[in-house]
PDB file of N, CA and C in Angstrom:
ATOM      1  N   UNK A   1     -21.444 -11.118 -17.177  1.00  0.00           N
ATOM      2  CA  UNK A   1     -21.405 -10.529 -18.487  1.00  0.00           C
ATOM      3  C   UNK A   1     -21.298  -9.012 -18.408  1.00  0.00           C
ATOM      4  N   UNK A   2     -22.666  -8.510 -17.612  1.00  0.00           N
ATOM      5  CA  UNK A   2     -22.012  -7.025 -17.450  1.00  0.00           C
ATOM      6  C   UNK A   2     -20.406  -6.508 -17.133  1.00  0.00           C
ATOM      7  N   UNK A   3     -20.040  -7.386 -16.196  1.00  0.00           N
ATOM      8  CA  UNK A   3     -18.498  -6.678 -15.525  1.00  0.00           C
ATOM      9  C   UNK A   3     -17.617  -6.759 -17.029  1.00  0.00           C
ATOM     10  N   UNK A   4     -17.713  -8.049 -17.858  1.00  0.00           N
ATOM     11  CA  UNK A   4     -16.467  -8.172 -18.948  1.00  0.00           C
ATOM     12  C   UNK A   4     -16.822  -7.022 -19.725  1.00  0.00           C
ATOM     13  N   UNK A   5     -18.193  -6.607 -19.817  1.00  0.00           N
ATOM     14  CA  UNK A   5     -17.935  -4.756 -20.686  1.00  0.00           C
ATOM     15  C   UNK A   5     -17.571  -4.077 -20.611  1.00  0.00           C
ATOM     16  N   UNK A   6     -17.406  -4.141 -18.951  1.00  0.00           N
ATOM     17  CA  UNK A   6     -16.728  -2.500 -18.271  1.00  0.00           C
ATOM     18  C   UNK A   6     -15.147  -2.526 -18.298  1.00  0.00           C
ATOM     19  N   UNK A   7     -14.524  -3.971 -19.030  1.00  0.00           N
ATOM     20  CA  UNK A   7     -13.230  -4.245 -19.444  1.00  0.00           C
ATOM     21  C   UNK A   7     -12.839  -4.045 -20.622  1.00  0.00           C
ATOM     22  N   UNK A   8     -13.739  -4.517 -21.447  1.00  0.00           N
ATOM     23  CA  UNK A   8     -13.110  -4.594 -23.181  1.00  0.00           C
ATOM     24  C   UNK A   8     -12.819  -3.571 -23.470  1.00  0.00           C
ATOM     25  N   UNK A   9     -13.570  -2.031 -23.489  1.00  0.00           N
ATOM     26  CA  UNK A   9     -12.989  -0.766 -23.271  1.00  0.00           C
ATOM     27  C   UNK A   9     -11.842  -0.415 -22.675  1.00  0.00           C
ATOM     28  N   UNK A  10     -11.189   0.314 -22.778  1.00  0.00           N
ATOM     29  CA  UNK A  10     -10.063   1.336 -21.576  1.00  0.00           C
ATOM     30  C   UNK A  10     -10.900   2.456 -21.269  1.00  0.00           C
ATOM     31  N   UNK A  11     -12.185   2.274 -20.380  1.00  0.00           N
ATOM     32  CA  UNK A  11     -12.211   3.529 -19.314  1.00  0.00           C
ATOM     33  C   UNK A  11     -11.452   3.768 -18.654  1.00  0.00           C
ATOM     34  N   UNK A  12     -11.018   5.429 -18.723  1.00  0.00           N
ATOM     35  CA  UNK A  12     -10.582   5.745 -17.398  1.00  0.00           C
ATOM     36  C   UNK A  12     -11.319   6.243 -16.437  1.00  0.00           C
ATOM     37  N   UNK A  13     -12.380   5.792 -16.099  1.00  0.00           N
ATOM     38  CA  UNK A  13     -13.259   5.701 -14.335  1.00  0.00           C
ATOM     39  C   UNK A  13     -13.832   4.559 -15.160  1.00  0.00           C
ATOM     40  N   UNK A  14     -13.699   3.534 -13.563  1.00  0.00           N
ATOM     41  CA  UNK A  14     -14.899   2.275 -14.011  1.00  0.00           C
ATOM     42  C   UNK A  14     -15.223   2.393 -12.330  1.00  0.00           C
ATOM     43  N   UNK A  15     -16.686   2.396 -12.529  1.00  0.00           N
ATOM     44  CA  UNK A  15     -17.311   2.571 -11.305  1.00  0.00           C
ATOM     45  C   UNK A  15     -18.000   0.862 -10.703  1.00  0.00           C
ATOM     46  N   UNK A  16     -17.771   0.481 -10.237  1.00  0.00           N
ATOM     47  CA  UNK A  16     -17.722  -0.802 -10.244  1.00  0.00           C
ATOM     48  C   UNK A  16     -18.992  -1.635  -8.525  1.00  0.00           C
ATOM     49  N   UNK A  17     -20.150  -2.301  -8.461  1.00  0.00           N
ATOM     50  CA  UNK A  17     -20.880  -1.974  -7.876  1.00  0.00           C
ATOM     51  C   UNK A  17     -21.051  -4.113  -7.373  1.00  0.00           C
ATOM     52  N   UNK A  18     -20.254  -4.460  -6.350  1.00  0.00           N
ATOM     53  CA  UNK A  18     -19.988  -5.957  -5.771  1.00  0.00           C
ATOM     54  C   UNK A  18     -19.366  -7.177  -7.382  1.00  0.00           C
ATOM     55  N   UNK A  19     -18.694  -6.709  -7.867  1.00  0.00           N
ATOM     56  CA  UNK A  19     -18.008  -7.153  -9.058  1.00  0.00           C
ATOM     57  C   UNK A  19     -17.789  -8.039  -9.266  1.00  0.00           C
ATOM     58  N   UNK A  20     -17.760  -8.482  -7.935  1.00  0.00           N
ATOM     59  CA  UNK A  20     -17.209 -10.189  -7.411  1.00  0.00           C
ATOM     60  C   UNK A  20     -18.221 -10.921  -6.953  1.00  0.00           C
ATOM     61  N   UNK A  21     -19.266 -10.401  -6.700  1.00  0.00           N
ATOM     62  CA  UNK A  21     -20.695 -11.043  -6.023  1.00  0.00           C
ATOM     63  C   UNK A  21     -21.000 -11.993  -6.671  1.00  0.00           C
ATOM     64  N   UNK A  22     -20.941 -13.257  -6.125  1.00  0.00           N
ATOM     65  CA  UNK A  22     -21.812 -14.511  -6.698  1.00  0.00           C
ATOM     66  C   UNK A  22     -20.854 -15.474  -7.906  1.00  0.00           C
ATOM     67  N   UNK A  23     -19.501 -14.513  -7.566  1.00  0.00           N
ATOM     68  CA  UNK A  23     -18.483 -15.445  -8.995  1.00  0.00           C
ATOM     69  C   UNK A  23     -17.817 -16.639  -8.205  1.00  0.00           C
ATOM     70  N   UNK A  24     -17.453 -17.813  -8.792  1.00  0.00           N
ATOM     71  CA  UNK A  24     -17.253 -19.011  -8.006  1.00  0.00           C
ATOM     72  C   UNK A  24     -15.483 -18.287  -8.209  1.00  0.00           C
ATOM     73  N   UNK A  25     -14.465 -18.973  -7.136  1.00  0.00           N
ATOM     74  CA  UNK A  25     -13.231 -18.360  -6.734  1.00  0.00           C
ATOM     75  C   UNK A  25     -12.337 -18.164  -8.259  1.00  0.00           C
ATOM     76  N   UNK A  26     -12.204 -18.670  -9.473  1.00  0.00           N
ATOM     77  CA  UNK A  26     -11.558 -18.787 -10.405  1.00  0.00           C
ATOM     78  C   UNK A  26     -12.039 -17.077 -11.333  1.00  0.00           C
ATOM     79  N   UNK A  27     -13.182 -17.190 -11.328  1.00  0.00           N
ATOM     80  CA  UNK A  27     -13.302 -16.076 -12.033  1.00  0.00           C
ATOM     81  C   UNK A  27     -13.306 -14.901 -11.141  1.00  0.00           C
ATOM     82  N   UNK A  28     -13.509 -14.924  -9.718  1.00  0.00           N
ATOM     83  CA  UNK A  28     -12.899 -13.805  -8.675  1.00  0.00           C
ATOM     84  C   UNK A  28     -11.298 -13.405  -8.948  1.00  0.00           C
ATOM     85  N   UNK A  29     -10.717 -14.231  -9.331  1.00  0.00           N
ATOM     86  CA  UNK A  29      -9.090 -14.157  -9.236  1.00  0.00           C
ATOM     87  C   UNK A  29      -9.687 -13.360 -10.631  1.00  0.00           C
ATOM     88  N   UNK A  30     -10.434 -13.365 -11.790  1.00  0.00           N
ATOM     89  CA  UNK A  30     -10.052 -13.202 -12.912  1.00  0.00           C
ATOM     90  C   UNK A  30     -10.427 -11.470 -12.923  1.00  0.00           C
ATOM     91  N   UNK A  31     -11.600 -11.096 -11.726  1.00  0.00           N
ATOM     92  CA  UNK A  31     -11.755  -9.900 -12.230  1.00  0.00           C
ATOM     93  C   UNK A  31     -11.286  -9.181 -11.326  1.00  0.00           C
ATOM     94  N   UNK A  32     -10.450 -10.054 -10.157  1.00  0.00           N
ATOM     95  CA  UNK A  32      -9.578  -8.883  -9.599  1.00  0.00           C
ATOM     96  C   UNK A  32      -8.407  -8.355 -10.239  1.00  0.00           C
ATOM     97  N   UNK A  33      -7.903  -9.416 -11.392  1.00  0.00           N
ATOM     98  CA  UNK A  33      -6.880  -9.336 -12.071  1.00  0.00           C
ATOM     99  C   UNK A  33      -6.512  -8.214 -13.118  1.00  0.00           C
ATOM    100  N   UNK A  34      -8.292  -8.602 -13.772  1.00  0.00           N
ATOM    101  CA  UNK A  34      -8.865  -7.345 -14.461  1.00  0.00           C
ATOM    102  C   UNK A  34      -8.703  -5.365 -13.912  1.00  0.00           C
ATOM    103  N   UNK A  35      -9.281  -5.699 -12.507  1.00  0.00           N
ATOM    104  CA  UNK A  35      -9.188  -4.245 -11.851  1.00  0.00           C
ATOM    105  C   UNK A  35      -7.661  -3.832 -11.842  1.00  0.00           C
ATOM    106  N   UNK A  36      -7.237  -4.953 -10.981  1.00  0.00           N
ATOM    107  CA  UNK A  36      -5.627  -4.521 -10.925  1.00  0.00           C
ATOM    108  C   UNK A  36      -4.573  -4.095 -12.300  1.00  0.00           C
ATOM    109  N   UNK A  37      -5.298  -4.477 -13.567  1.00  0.00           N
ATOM    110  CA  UNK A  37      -4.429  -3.953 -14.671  1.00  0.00           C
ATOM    111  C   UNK A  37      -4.970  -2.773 -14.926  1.00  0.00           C
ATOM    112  N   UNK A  38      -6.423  -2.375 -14.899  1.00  0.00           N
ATOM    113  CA  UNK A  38      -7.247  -1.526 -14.883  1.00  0.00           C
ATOM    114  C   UNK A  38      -6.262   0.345 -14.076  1.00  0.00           C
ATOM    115  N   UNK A  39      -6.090  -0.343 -13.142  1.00  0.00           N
ATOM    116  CA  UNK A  39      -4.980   0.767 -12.323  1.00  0.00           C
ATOM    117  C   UNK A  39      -3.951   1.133 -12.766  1.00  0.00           C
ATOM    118  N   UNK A  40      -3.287  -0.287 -13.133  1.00  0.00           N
ATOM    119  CA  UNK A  40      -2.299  -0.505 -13.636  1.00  0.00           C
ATOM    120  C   UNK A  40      -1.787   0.559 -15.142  1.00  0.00           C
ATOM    121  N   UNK A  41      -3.084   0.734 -15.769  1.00  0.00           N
ATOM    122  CA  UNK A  41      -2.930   1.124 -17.039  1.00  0.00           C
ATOM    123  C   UNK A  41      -3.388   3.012 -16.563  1.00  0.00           C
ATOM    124  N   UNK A  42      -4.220   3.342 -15.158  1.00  0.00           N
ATOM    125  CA  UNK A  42      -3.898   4.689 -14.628  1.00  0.00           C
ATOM    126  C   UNK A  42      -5.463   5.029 -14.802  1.00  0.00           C
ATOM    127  N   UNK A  43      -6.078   3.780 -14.534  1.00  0.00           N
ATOM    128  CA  UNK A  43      -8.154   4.093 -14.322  1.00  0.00           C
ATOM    129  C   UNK A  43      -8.692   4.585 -13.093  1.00  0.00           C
ATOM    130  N   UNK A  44      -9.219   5.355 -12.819  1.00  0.00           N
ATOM    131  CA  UNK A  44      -9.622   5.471 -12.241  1.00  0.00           C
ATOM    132  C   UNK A  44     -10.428   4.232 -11.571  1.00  0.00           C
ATOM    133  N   UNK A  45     -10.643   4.040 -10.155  1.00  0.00           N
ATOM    134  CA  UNK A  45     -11.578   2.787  -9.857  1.00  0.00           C
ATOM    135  C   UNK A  45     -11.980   3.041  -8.724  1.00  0.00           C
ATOM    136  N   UNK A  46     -13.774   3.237  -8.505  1.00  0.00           N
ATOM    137  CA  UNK A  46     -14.176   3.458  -7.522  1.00  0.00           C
ATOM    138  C   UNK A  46     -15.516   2.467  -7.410  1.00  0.00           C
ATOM    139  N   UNK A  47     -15.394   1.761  -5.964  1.00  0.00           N
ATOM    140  CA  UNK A  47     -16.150   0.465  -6.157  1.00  0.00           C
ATOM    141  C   UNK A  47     -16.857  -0.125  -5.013  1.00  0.00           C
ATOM    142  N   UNK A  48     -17.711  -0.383  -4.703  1.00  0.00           N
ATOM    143  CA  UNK A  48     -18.803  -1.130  -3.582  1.00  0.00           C
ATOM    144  C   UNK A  48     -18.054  -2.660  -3.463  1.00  0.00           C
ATOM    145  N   UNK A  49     -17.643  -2.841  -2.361  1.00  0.00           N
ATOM    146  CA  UNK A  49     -16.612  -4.712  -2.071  1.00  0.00           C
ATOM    147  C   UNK A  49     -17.071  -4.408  -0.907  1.00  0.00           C
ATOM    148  N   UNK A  50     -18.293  -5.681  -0.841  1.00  0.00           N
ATOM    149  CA  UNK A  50     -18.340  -6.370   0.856  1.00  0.00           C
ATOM    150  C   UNK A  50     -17.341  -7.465   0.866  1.00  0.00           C
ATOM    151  N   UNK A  51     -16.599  -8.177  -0.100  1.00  0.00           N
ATOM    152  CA  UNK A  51     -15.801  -9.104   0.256  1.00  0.00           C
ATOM    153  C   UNK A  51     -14.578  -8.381   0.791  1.00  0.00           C
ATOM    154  N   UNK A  52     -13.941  -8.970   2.075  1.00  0.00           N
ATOM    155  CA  UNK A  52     -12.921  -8.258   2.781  1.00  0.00           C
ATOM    156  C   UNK A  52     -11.998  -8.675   1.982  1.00  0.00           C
ATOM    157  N   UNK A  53     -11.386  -9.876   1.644  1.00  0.00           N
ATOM    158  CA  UNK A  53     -10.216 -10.362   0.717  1.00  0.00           C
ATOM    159  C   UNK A  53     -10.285  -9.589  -0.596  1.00  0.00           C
ATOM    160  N   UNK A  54     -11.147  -9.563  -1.561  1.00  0.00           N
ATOM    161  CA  UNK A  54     -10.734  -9.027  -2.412  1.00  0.00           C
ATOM    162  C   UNK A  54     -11.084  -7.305  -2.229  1.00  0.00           C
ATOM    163  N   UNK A  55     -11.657  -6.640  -1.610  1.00  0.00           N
ATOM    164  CA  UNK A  55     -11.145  -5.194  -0.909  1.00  0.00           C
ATOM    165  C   UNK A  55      -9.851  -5.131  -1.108  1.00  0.00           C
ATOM    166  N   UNK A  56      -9.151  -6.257  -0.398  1.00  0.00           N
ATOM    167  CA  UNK A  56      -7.454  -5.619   0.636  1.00  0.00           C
ATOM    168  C   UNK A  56      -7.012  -6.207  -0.900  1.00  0.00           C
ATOM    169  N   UNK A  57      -7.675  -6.880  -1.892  1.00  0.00           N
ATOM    170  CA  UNK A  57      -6.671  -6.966  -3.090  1.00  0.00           C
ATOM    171  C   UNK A  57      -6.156  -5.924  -3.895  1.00  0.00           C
ATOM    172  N   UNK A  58      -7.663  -5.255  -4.216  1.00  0.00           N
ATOM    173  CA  UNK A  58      -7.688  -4.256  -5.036  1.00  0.00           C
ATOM    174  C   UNK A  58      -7.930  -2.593  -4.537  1.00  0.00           C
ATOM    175  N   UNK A  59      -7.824  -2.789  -2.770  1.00  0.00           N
ATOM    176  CA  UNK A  59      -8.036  -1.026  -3.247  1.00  0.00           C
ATOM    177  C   UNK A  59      -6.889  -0.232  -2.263  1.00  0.00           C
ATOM    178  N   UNK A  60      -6.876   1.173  -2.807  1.00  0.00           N
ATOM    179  CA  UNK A  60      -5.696   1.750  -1.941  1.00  0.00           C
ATOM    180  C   UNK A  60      -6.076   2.656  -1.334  1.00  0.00           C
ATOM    181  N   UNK A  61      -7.346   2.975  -0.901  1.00  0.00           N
ATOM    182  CA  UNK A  61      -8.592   3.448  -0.248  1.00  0.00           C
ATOM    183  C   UNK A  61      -9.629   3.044   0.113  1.00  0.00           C
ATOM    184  N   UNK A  62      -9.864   2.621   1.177  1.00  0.00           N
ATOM    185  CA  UNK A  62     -11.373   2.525   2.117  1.00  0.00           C
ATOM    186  C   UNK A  62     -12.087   3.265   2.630  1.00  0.00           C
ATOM    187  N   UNK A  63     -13.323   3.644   2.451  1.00  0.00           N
ATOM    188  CA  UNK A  63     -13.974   4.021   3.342  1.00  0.00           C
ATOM    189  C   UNK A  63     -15.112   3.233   3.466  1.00  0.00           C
ATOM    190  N   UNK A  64     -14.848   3.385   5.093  1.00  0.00           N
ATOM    191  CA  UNK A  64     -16.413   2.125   5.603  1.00  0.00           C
ATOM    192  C   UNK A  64     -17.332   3.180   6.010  1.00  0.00           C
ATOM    193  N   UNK A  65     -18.535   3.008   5.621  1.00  0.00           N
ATOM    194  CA  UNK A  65     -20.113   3.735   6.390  1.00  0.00           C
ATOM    195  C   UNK A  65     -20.317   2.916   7.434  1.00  0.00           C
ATOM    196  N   UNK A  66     -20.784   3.718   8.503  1.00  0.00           N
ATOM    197  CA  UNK A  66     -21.298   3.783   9.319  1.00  0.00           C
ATOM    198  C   UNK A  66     -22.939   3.095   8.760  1.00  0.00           C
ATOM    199  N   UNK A  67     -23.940   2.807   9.604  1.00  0.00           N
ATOM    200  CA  UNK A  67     -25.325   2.300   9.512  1.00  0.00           C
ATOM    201  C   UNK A  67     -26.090   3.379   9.568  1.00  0.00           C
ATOM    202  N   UNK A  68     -25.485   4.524  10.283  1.00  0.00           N
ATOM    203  CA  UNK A  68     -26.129   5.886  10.332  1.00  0.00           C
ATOM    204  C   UNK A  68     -25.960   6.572   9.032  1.00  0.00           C
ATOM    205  N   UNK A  69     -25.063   6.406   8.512  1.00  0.00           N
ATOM    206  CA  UNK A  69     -24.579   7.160   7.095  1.00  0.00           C
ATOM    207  C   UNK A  69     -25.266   6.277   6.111  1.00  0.00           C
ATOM    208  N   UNK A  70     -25.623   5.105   6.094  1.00  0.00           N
ATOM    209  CA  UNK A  70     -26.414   4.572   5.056  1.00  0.00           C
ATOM    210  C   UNK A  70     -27.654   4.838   4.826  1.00  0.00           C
ATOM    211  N   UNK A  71     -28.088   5.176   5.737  1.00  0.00           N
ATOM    212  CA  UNK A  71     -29.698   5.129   5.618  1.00  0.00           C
ATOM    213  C   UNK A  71     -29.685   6.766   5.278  1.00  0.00           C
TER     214      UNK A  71
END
């Protein structure tokens, strides 16, 4: 429920924090679909993805931390 708010709007920055965490595969397709129009329309999108698949869906920048840089 939180993520479909940060849609119904047109922000341009949606800061977005495991988006996909815990969604069964149908509604994963739905809010990567979401991000990708999100760009699409010129949003800014900056976002926390431990899932590697939908990472390489939606972003055109990575950066990975280190274990030293987290703590």
């Amino acid at each position: 429920m939180n993520v479909a708010r940060v849609f119904v709007a047109e922000y341009p920055i949606l800061l977005l924090d495991e988006p996909t965490a815990s969604l069964d595969a149908a509604s994963r397709l739905a809010i990567v679909d979401l991000i990708r129009e999100a760009r699409a329309r010129g949003a800014a999108v900056l976002g926390i993805v431990h899932d590697a698949q939908v990472r390489a869906e939606v972003a055109t920048r990575v950066r990975t931390l280190a274990a030293t840089e987290a703590a």
